[in-house]
N, C-alpha and C. Protein backbone atom coordinates (compact mmCIF):
# COMPACT_ATOMS: atom_id res chain seq x y z
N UNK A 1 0.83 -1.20 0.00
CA UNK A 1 0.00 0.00 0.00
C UNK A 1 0.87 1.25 0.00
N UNK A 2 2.14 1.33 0.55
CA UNK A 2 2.86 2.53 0.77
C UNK A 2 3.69 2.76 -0.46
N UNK A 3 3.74 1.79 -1.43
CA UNK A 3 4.25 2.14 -2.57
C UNK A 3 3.14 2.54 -3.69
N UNK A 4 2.23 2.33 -3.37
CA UNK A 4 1.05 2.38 -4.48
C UNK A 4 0.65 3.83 -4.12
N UNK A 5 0.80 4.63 -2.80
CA UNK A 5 0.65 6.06 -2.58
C UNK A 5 1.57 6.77 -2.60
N UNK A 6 3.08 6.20 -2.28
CA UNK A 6 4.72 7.40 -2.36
C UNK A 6 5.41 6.91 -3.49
N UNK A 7 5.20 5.90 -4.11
CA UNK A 7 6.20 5.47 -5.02
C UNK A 7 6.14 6.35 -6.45
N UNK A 8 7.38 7.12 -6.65
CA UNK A 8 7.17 7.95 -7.62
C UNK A 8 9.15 8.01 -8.39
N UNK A 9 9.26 8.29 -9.24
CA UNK A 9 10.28 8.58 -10.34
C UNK A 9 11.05 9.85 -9.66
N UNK A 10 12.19 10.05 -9.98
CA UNK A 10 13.22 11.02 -9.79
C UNK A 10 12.70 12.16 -10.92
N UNK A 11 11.65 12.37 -11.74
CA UNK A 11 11.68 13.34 -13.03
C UNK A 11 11.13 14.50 -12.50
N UNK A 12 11.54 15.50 -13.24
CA UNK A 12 11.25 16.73 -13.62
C UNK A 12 9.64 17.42 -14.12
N UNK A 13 9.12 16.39 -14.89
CA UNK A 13 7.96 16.25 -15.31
C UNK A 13 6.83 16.67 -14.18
N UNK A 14 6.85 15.85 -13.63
CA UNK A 14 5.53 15.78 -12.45
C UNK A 14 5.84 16.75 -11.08
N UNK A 15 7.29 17.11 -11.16
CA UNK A 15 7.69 18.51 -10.12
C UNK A 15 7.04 19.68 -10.74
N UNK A 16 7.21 19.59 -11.90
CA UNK A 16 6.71 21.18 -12.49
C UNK A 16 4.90 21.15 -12.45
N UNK A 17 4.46 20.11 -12.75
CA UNK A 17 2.96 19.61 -13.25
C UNK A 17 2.86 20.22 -11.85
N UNK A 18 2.88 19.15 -10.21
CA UNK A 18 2.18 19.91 -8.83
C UNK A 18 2.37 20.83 -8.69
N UNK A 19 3.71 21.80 -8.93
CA UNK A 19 4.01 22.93 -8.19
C UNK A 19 3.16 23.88 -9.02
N UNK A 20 3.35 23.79 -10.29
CA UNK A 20 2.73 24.48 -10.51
C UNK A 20 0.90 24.65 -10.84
N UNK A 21 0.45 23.56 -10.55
CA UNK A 21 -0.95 22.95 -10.09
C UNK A 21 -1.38 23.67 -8.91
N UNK A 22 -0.60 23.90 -7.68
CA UNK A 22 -0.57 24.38 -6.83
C UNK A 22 -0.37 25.61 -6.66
N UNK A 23 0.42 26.24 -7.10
CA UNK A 23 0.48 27.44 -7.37
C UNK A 23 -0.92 28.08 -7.94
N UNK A 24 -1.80 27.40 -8.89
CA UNK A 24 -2.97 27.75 -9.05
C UNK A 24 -3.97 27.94 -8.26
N UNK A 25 -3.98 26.63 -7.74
CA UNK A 25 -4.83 26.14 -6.77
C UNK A 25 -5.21 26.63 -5.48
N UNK A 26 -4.11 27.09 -4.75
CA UNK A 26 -3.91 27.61 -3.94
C UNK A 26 -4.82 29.24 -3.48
N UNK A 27 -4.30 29.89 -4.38
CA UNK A 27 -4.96 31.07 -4.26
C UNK A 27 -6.73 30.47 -3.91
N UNK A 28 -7.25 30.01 -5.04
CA UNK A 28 -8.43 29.49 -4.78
C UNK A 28 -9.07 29.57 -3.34
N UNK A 29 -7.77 28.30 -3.08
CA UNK A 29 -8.26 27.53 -2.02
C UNK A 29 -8.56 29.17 -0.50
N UNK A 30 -7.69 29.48 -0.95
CA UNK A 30 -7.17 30.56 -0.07
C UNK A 30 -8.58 32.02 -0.25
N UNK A 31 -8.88 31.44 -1.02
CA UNK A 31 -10.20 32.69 -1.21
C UNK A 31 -11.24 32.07 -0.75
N UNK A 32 -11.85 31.01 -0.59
CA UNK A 32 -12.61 29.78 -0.14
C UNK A 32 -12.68 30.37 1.77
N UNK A 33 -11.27 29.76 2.08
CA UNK A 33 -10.99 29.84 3.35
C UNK A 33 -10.93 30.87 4.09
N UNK A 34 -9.90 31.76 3.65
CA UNK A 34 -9.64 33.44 4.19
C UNK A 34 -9.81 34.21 3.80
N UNK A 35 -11.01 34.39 2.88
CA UNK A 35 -11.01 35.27 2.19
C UNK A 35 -9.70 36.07 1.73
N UNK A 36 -8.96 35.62 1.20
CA UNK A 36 -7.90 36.46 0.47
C UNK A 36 -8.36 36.51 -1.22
N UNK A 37 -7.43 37.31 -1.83
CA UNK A 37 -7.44 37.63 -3.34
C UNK A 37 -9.20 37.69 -3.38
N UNK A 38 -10.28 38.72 -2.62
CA UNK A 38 -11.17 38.71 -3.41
C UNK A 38 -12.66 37.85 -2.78
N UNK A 39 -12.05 36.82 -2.05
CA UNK A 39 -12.82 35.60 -1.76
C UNK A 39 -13.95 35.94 -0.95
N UNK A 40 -14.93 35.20 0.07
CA UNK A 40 -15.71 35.66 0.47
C UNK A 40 -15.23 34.82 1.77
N UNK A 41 -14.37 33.93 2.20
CA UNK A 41 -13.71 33.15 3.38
C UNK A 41 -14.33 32.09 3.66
N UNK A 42 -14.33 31.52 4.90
CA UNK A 42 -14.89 30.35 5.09
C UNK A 42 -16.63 30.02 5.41
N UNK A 43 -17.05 31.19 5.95
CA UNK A 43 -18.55 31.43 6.08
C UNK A 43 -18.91 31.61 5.31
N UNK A 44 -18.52 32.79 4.46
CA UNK A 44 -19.28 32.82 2.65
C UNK A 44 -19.16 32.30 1.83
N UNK A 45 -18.30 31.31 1.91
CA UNK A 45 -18.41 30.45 1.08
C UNK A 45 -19.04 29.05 1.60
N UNK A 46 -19.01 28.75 2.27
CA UNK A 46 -20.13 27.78 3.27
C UNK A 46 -21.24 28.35 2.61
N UNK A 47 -21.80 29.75 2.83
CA UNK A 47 -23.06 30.01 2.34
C UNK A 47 -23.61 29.66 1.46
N UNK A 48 -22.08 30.23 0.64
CA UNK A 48 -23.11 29.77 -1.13
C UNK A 48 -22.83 28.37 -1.40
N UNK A 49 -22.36 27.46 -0.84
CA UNK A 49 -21.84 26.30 -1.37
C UNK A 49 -23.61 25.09 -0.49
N UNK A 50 -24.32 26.04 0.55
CA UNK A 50 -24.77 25.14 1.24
C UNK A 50 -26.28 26.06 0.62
N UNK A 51 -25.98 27.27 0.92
CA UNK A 51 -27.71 27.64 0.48
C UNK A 51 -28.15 27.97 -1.06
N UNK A 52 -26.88 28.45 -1.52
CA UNK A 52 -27.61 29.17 -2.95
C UNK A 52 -26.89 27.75 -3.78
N UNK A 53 -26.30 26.58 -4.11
CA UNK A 53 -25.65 25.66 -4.77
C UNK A 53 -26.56 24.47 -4.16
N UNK A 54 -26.74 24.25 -2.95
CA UNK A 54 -27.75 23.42 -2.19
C UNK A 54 -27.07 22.03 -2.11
N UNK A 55 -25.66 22.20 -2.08
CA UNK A 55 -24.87 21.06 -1.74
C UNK A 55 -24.79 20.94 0.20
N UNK A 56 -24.55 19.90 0.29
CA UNK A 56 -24.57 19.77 1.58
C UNK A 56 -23.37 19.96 2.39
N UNK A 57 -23.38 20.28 3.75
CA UNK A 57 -21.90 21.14 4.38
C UNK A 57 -20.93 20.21 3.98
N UNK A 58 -20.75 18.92 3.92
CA UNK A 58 -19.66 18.13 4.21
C UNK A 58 -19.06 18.27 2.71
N UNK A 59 -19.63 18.51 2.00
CA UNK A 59 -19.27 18.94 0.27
C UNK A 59 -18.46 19.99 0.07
N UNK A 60 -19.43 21.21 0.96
CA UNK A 60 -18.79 22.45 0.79
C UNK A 60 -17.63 22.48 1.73
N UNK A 61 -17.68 21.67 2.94
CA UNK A 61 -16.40 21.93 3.82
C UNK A 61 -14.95 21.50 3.14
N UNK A 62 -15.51 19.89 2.22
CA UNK A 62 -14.46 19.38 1.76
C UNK A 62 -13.63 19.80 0.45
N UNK A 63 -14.41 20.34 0.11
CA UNK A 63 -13.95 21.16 -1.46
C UNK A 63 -13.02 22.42 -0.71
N UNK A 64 -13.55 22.94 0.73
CA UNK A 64 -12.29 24.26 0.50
C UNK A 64 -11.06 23.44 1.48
N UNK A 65 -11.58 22.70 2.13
CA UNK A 65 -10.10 21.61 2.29
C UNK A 65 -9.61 21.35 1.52
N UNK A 66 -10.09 21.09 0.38
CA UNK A 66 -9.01 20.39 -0.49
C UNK A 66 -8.43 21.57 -1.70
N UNK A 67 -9.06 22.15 -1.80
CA UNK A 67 -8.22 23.16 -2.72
C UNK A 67 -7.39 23.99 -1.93
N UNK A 68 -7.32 24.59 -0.70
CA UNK A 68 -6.25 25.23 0.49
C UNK A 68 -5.33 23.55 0.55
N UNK A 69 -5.42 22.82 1.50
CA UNK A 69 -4.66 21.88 1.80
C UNK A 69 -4.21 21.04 0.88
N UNK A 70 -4.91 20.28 -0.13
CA UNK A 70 -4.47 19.80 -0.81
C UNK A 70 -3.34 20.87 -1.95
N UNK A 71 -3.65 21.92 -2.37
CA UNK A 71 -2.88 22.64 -3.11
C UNK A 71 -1.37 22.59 -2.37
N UNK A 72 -1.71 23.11 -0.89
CA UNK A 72 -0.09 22.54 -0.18
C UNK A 72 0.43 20.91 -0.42
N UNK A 73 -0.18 20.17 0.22
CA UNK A 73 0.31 18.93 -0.48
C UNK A 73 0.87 18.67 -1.51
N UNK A 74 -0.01 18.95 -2.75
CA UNK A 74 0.41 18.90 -4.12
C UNK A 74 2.00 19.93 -3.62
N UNK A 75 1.98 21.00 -3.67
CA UNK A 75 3.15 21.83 -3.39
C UNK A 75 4.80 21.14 -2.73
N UNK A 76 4.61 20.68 -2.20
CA UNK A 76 5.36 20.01 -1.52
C UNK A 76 5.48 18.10 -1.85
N UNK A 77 4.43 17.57 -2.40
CA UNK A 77 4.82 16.87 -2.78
C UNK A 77 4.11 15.63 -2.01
N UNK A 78 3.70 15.60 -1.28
CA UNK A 78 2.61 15.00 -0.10
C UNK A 78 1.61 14.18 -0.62
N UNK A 79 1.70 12.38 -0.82
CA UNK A 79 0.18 11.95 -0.54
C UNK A 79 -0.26 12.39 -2.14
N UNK A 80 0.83 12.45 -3.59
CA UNK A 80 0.45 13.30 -4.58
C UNK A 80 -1.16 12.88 -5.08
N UNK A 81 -0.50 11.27 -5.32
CA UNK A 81 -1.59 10.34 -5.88
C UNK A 81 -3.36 10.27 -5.40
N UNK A 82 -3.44 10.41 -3.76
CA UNK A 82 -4.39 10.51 -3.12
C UNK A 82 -5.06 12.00 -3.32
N UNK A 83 -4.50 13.11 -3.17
CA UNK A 83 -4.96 14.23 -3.55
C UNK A 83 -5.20 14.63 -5.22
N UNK A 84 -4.24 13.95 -6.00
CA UNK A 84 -5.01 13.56 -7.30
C UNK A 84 -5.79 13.11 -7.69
N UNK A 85 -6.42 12.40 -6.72
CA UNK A 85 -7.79 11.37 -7.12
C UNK A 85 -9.04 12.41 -6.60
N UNK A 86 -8.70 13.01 -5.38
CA UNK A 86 -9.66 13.75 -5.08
C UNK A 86 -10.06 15.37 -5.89
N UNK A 87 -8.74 15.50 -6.50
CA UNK A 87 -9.19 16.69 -7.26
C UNK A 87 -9.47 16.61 -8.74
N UNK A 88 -9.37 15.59 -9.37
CA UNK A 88 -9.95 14.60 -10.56
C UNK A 88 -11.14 14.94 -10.42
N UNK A 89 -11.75 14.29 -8.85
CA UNK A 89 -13.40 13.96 -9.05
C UNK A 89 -13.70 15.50 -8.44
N UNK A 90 -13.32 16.74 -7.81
CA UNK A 90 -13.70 17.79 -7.27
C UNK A 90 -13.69 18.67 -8.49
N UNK A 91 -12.77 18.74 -9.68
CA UNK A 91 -13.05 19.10 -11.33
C UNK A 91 -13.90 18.28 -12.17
N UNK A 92 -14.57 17.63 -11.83
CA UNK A 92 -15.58 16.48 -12.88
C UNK A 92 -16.76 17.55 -12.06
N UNK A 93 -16.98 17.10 -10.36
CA UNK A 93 -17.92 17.71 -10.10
C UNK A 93 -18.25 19.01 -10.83
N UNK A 94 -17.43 19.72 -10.55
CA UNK A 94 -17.60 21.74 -11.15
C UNK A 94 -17.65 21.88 -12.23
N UNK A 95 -17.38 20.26 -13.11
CA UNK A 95 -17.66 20.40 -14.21
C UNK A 95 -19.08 20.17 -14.51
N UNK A 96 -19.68 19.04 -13.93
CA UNK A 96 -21.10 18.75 -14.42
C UNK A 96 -21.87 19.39 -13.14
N UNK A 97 -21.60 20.23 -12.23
CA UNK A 97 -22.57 20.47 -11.44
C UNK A 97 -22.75 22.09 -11.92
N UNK A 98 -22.06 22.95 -12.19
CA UNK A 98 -21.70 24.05 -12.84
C UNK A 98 -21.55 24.82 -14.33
N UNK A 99 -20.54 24.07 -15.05
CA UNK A 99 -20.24 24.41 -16.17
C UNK A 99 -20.44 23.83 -17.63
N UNK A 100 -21.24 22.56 -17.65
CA UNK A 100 -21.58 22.02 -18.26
C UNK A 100 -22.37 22.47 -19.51
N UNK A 101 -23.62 23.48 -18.92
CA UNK A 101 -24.21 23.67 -19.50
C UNK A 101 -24.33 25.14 -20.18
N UNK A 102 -22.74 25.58 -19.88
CA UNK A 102 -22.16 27.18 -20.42
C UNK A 102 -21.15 26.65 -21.82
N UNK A 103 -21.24 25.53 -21.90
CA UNK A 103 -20.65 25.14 -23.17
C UNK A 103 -18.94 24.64 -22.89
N UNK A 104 -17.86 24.45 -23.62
CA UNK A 104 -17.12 24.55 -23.73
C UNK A 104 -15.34 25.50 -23.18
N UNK A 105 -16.06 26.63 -24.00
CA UNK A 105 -15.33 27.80 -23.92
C UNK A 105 -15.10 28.28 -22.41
N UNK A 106 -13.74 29.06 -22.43
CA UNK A 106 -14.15 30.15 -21.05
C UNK A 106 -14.93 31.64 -21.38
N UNK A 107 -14.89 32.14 -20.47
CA UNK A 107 -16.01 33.23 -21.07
C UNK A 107 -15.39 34.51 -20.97
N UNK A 108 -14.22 34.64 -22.41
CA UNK A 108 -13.16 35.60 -22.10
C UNK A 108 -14.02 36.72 -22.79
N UNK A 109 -14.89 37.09 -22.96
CA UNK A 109 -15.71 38.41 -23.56
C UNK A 109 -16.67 38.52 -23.31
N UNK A 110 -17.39 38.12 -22.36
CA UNK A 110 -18.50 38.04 -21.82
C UNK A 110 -19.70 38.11 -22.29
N UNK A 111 -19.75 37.20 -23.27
CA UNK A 111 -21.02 37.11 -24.20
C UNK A 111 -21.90 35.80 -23.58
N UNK A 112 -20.88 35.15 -23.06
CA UNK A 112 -21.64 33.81 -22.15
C UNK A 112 -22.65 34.48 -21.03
N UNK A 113 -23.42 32.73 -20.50
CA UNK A 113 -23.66 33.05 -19.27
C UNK A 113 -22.99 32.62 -18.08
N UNK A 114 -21.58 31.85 -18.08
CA UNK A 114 -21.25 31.78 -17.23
C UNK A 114 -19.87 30.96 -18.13
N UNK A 115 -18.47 30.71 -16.89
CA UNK A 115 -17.84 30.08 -17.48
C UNK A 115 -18.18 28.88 -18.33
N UNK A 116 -17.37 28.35 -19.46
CA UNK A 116 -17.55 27.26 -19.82
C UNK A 116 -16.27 25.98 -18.95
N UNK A 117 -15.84 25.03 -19.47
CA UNK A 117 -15.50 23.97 -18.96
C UNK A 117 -14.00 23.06 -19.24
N UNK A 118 -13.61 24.45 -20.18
CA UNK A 118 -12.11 23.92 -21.49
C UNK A 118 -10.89 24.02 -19.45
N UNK A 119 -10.94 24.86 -18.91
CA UNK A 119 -10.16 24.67 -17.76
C UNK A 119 -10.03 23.68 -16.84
N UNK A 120 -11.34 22.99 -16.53
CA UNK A 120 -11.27 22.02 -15.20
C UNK A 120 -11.31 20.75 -16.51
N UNK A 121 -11.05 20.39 -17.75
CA UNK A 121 -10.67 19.31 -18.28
C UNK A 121 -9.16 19.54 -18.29
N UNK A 122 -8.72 20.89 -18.91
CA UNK A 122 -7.30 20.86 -18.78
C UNK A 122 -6.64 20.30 -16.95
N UNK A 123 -7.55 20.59 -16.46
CA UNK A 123 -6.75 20.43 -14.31
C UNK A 123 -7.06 18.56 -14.80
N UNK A 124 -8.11 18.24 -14.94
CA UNK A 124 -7.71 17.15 -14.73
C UNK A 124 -7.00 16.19 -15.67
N UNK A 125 -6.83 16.70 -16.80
CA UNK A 125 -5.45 15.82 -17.68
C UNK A 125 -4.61 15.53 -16.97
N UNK A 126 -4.31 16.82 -16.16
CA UNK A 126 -2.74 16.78 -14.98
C UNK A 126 -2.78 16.35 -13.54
N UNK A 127 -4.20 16.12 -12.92
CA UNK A 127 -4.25 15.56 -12.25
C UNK A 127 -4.27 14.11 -12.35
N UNK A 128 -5.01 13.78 -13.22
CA UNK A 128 -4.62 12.07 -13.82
C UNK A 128 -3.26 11.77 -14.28
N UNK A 129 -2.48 12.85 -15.15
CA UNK A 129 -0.99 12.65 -15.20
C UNK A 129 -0.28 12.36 -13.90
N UNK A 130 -0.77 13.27 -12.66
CA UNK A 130 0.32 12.93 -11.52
C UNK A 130 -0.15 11.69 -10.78
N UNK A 131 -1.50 11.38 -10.85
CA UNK A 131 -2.05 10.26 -10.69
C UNK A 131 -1.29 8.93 -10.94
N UNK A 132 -1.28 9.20 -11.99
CA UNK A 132 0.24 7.86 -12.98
C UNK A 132 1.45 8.22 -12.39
N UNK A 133 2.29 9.29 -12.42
CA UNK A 133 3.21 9.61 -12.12
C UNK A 133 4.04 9.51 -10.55
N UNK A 134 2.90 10.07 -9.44
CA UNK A 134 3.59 10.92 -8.68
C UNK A 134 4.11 11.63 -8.76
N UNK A 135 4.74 12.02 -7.34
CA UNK A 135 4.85 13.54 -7.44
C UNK A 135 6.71 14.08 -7.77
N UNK A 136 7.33 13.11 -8.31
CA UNK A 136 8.18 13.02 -8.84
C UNK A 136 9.38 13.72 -7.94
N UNK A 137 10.60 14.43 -8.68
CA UNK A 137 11.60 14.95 -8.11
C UNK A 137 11.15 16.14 -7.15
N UNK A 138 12.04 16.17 -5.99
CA UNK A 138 12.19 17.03 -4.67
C UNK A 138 10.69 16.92 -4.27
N UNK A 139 10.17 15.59 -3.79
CA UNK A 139 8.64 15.62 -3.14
C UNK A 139 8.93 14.73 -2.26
N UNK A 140 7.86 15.00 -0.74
CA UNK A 140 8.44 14.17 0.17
C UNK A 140 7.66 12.76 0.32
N UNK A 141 7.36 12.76 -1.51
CA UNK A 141 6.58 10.77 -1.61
C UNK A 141 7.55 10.55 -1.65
N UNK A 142 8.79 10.64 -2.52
CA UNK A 142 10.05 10.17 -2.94
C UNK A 142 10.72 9.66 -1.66
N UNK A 143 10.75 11.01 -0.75
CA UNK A 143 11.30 10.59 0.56
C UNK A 143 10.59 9.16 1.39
N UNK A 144 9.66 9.64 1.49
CA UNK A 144 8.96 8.03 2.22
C UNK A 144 8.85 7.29 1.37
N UNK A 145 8.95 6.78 0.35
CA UNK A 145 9.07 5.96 -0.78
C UNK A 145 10.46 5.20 -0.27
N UNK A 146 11.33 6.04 0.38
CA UNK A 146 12.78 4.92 -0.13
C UNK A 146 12.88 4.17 1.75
């Protein structure tokens, strides 16, 4: 079991894929939680995730866990595979619970009604890539791996 979650390659590949996965992610997560960059924090977003989306708390709690925490993970290198699986299915969700039905496109001119869906397929190409991969060179799977 401990190789099927840390066991990962010495490459370059899948260092750049999390960090910089994370680097995305993060902010997110971080607008979710603390309201930073914009966000509405952990109550307002509870709000809309529980009253105006009508998902239930443990949904909305776990989605800003995992885009704050998991984005560190991914960052560092942590558990890559396990937090890849969960943010696979947390971009499928936002895909069919959200954006599905805005088409394709993102909505860089605002002629849409809402984003489309070309982004959270691109997150999860690379989350299924590190999925296969791990979290490759300078991550601390590598370390508990050996």
């Amino acid at each position: 079991m401990k190789n099927l979650i840390y066991n990962t390659n010495n490459s370059y590949a899948p260092f750049i894929l999390r960090v910089l996965f994370a680097i995305v992610l993060l902010p997110h997560g971080a607008q979710k939680l603390f309201g930073l960059f914009g966000g509405f924090g952990f109550t307002g977003t509870m709000g809309f995730f529980t009253h105006t989306m009508g998902l239930p708390w443990i949904i909305g709690f776990l989605v800003i866990m995992l885009e704050f925490f998991g984005a560190i993970a991914l960052l560092v290198g942590y558990v890559t595979r396990p937090v890849s699986i969960a943010l696979t299915i947390l971009m499928l969700g936002i895909v069919f619970s959200s954006h599905l039905q805005n088409g394709f496109w993102m909505n860089w001119f605002g002629r849409q009604k809402g984003e489309g869906y070309e982004y959270f397929i691109l997150y999860v190409a690379g989350t299924l890539s590190l999925l296969i991969s791990g979290g490759g060179k300078w991550s601390v799977d590598s370390t508990l791996s050996k």
